[in-house]
Every structure is written in structure tokens, then in C-alpha cells.
N, C-alpha and C. Protein backbone atom coordinates (compact mmCIF):
# COMPACT_ATOMS: atom_id res chain seq x y z
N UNK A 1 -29.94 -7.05 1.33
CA UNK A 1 -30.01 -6.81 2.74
C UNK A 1 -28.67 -6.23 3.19
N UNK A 2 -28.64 -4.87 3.65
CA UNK A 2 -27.19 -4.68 4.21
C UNK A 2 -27.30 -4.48 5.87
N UNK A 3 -25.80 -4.63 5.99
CA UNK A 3 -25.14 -4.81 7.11
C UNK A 3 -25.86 -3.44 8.15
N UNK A 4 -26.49 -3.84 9.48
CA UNK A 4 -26.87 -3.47 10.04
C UNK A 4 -26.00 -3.27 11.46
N UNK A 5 -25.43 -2.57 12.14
CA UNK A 5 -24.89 -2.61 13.61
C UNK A 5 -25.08 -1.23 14.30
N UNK A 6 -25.51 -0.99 15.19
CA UNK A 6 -25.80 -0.57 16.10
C UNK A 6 -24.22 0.25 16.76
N UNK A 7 -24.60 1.80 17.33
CA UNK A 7 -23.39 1.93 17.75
C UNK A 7 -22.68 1.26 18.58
N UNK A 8 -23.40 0.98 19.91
CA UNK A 8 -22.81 0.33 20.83
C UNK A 8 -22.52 -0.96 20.61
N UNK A 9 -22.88 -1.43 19.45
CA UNK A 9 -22.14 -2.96 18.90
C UNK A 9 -21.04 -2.75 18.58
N UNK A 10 -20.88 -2.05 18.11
CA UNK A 10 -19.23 -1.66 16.94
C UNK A 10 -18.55 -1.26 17.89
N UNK A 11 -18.21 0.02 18.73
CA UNK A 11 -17.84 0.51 19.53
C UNK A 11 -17.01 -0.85 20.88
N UNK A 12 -18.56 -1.99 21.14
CA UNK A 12 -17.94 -2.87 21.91
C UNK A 12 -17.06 -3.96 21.39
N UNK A 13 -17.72 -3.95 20.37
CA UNK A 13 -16.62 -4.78 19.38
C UNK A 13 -15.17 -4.65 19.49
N UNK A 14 -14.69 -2.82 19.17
CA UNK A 14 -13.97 -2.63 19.02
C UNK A 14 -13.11 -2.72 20.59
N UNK A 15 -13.75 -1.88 21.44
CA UNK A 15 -13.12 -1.90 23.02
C UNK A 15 -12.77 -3.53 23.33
N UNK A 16 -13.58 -3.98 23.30
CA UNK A 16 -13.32 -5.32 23.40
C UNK A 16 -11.87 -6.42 23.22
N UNK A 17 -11.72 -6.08 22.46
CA UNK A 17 -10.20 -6.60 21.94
C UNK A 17 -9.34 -5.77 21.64
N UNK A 18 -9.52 -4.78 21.96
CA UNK A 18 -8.06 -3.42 21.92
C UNK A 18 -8.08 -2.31 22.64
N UNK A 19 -9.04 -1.98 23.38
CA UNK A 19 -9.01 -0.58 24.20
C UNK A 19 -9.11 -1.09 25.56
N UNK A 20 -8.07 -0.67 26.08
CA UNK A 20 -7.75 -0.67 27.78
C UNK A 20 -7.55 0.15 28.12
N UNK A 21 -8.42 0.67 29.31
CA UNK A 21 -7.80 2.21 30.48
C UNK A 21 -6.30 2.18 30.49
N UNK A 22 -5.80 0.85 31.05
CA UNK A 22 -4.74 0.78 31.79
C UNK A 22 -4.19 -0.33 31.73
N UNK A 23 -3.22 -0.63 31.43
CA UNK A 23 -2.12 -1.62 31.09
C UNK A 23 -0.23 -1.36 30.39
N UNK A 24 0.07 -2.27 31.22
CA UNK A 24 1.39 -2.54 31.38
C UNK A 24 2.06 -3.15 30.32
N UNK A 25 3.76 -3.17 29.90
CA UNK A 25 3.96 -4.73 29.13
C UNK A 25 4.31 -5.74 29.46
N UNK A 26 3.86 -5.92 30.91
CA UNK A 26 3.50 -7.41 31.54
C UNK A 26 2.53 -7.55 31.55
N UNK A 27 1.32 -7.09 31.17
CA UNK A 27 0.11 -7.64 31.16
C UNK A 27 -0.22 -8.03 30.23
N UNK A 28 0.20 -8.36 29.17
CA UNK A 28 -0.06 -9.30 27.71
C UNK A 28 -0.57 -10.44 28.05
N UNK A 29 -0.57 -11.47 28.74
CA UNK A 29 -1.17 -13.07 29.21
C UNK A 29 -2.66 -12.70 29.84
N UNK A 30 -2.70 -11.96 31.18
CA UNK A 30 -3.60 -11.55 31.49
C UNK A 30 -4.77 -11.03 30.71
N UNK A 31 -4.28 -10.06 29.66
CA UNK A 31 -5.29 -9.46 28.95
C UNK A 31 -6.01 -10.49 27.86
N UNK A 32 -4.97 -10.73 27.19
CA UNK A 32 -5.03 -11.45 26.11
C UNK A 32 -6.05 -12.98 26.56
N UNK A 33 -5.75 -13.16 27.98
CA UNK A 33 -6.58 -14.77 28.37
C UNK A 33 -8.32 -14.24 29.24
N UNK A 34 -8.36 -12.90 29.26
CA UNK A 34 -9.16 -12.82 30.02
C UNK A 34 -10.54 -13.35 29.53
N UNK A 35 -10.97 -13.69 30.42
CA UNK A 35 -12.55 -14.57 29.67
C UNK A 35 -13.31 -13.39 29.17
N UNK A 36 -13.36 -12.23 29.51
CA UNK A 36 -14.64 -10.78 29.48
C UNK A 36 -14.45 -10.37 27.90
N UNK A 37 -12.85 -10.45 27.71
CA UNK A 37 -12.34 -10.43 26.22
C UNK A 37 -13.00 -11.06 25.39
N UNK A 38 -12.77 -12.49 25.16
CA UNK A 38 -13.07 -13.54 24.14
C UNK A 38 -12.14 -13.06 22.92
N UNK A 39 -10.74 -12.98 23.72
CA UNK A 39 -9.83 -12.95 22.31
C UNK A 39 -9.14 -14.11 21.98
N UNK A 40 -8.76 -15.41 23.13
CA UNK A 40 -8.83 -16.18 22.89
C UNK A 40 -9.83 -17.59 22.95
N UNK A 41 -10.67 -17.74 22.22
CA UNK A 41 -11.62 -18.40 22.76
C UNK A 41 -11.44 -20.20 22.31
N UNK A 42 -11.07 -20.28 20.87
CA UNK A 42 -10.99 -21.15 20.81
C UNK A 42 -9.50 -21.87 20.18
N UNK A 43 -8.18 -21.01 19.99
CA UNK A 43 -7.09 -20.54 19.81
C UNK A 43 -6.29 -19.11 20.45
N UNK A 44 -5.36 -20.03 20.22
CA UNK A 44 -4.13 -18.68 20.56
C UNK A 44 -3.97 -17.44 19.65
N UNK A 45 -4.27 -16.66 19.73
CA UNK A 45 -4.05 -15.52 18.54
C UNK A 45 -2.78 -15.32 18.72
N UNK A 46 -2.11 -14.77 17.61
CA UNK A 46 -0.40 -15.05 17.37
C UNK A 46 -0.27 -13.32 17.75
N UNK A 47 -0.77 -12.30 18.07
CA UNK A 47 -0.76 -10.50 17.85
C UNK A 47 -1.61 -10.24 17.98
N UNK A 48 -1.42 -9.13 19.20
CA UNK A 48 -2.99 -8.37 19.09
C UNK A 48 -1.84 -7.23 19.49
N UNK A 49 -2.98 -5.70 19.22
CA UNK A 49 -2.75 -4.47 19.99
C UNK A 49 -3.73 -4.12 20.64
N UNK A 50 -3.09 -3.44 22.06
CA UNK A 50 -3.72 -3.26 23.12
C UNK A 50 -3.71 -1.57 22.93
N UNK A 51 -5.22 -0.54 22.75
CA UNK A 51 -4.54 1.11 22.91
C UNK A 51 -5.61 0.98 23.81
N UNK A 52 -4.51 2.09 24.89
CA UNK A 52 -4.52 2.64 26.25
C UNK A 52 -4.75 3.50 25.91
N UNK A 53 -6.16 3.73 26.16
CA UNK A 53 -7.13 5.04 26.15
C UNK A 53 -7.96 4.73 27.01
N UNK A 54 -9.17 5.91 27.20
CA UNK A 54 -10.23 5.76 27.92
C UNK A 54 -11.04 5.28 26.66
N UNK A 55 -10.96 5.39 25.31
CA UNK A 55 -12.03 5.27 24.18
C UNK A 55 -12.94 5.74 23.70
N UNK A 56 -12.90 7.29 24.15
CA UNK A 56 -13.88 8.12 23.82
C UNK A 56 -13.08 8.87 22.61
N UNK A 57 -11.68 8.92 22.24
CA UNK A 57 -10.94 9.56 21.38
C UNK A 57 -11.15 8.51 19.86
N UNK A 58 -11.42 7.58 20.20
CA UNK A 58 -11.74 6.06 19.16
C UNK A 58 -13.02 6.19 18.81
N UNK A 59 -13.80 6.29 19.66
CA UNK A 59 -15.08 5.90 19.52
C UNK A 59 -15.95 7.23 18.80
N UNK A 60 -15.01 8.48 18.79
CA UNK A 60 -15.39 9.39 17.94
C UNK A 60 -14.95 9.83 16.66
N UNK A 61 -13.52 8.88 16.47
CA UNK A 61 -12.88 8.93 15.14
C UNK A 61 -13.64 8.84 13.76
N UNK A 62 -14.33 8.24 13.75
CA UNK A 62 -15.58 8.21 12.51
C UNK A 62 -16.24 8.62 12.16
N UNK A 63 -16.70 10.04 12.93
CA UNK A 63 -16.95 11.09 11.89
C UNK A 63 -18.42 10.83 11.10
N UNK A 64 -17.87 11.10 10.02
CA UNK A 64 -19.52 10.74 9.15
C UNK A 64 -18.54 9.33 8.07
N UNK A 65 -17.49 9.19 8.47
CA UNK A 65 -16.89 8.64 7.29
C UNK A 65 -17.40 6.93 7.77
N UNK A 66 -16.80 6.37 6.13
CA UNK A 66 -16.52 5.29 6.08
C UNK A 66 -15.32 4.66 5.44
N UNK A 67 -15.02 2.91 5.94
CA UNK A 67 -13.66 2.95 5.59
C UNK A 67 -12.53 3.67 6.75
N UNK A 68 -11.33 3.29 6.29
CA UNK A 68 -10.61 3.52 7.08
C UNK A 68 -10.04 4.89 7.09
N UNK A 69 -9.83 5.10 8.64
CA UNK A 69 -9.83 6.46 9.00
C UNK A 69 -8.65 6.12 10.08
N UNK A 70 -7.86 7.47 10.19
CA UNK A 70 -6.50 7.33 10.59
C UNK A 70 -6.74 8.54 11.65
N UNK A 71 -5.79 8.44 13.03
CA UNK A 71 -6.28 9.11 13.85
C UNK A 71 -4.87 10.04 13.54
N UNK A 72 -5.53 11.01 13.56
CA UNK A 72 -4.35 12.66 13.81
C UNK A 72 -3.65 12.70 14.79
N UNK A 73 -3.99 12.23 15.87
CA UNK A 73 -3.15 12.16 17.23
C UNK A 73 -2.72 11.17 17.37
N UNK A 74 -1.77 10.96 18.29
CA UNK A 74 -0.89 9.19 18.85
C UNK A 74 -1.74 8.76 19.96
N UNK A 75 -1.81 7.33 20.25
CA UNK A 75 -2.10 6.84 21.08
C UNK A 75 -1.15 6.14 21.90
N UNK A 76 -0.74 5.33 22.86
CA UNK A 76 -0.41 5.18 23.56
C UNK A 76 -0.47 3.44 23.51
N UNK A 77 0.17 2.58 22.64
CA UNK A 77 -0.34 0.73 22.56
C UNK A 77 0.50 0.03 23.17
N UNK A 78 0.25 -1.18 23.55
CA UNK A 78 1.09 -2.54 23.59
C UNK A 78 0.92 -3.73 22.81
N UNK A 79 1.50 -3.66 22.28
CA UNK A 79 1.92 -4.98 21.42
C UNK A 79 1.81 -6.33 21.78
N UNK A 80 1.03 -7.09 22.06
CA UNK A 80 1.43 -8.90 22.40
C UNK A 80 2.10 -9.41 21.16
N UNK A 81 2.41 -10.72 21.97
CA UNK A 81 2.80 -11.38 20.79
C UNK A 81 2.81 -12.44 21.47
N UNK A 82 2.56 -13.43 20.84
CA UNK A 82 2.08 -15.13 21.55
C UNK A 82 3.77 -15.97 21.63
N UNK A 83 3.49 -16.31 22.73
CA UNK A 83 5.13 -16.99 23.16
C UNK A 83 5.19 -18.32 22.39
N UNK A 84 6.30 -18.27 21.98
CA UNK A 84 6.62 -19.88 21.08
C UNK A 84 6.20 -20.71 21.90
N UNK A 85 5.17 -22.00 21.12
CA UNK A 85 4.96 -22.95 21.76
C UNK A 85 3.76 -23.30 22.48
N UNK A 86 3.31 -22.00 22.66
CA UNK A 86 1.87 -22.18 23.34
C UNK A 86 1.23 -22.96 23.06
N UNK A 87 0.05 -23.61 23.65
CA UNK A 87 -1.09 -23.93 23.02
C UNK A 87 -2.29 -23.64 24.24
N UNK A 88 -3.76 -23.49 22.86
CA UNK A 88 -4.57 -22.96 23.56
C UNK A 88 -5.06 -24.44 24.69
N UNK A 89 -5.61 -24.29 25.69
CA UNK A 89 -6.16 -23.10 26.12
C UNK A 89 -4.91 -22.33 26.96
N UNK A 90 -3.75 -22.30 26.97
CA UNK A 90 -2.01 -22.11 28.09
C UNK A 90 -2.16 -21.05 27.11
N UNK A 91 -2.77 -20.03 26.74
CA UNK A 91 -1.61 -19.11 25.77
C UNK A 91 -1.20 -18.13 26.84
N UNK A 92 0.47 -18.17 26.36
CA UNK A 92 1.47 -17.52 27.13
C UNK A 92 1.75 -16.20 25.89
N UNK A 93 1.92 -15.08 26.88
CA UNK A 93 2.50 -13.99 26.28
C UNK A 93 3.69 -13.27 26.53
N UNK A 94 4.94 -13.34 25.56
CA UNK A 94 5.78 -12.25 25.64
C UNK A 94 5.63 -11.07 26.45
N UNK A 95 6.34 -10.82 26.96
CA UNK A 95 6.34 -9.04 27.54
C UNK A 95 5.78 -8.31 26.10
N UNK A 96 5.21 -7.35 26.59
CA UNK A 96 4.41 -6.63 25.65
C UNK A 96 5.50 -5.33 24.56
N UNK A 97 5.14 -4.88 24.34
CA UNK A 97 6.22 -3.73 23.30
C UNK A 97 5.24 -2.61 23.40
N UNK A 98 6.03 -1.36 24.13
CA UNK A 98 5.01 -0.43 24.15
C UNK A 98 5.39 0.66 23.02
N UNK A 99 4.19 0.96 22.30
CA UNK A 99 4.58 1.75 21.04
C UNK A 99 3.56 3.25 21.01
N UNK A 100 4.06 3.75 20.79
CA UNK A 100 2.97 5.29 20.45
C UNK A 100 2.75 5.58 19.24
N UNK A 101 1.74 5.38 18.68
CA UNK A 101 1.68 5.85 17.04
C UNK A 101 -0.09 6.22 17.21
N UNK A 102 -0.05 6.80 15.73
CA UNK A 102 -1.07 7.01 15.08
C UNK A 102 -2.15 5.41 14.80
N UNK A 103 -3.39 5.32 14.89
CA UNK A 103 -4.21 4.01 14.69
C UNK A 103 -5.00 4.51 13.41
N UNK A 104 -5.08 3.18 13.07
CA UNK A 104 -6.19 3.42 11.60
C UNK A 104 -7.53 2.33 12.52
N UNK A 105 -8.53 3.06 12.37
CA UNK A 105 -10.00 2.15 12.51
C UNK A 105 -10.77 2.05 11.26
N UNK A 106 -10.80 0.81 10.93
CA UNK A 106 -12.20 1.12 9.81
C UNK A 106 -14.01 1.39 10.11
N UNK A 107 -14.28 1.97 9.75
CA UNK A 107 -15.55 2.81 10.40
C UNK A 107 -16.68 2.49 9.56
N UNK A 108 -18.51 2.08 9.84
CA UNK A 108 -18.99 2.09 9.15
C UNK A 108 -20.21 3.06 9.48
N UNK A 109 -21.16 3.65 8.50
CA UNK A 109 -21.81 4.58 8.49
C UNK A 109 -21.01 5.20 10.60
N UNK A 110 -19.69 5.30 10.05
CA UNK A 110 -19.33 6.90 11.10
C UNK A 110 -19.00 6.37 12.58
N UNK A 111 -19.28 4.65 12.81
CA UNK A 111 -18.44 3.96 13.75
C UNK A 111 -17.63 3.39 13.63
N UNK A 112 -16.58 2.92 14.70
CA UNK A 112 -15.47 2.49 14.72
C UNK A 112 -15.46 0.74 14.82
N UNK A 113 -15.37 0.05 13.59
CA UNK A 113 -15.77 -1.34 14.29
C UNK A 113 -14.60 -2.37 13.87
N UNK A 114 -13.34 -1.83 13.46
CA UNK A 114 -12.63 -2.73 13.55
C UNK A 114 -11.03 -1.91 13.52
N UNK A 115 -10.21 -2.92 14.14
CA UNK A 115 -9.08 -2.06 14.31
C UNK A 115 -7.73 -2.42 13.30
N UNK A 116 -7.37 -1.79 12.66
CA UNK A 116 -5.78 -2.26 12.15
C UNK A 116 -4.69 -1.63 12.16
N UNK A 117 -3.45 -2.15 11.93
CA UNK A 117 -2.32 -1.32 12.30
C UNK A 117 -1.99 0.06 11.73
């Protein structure tokens, strides 16, 4: 039986915990706690990246490929990072680190469904 997902699964998957229109690097707590997320649901995640896109540049990176695929252009990220000490459900976030680089997504049959550095 193989792995079955749907574009708009993968795609939300992916937006979900890393693609924001718009954000700051004070908005690391906010983002990171928002309930719509579910990035922290039942722990503090210690790192996430946030890319500031609209997600139509992501969501077309995959091609026909599979596996990981590296984007030709920079994006625009913020960095969290979980403040010493937290605990869930309080997770506190560092000011964010704003970075511009290239993203790798791993893609399956040609969607984007998971993100790494």
C-alpha cells in the first residue's frame, strides 16, 4: 500500500508550519503559539523556520521531482528558537533571526510536503 496525499494536503502541511505572508523577528511567540498552526500542540518545539512568501514560489518547487529539491532563488526566513526554560503550554520565543537563503523541500510525486534547512 503506498503513501497517498493529495496536493492540497502536502502543500497545507507544508504552509502550515513555515510559510507566512508576513512576519517580523518579534513575532516568533505569536506564530509559533498560534492555535491555527498546531506547531505547538503538545510541547515546545526547540526551532522552527518561518519563509515569508506568499507560497506559490514553494508550492511549485516540485516539479515532477521527488526527494529533495533546492530552490534556485532566496527566500526571505525567520528563525525561532525556544527561550531557555520554557515550558509548554508558556512557550516563549527569542527574537527571531532573519536570514535569506536558498530552502530545500522534500517533494513527493512533484509536491512540497516537508521542509528542511
Amino acid at each position: 500500500m503506498g503513501l497517498e496525499v493529495s496536493e492540497s494536503q502536502s502543500v497545507s502541511l507544508l504552509t502550515l508550519c513555515h510559510v507566512v505572508g508576513k512576519m517580523g523577528e518579534d513575532d516568533c511567540t505569536a506564530k509559533m503559539n498560534d492555535k491555527h498552526r498546531d506547531i505547538n500542540i503538545n510541547y515546545c518545539k526547540g526551532f522552527n523556520t518561518f519563509i515569508v512568501s506568499p507560497g506559490l514560489p514553494i508550492k511549485t518547487m516540485g516539479g515532477k521531482n521527488n526527494g529533495e529539491v533546492t530552490s534556485p532563488d532566496t527566500f526571505n526566513t525567520i528563525e525561532c528558537k525556544l527561550q531557555q526554560g520554557s515550558k509548554h503550554p508558556d512557550c516563549g520565543y527569542l527574537r527571531g533571526t532573519a536570514v535569506t537563503k536558498r530552502i530545500t523541500v522534500t517533494c513527493f510525486n512533484g509536491y512540497p510536503m516537508h521542509y528542511g534547512a
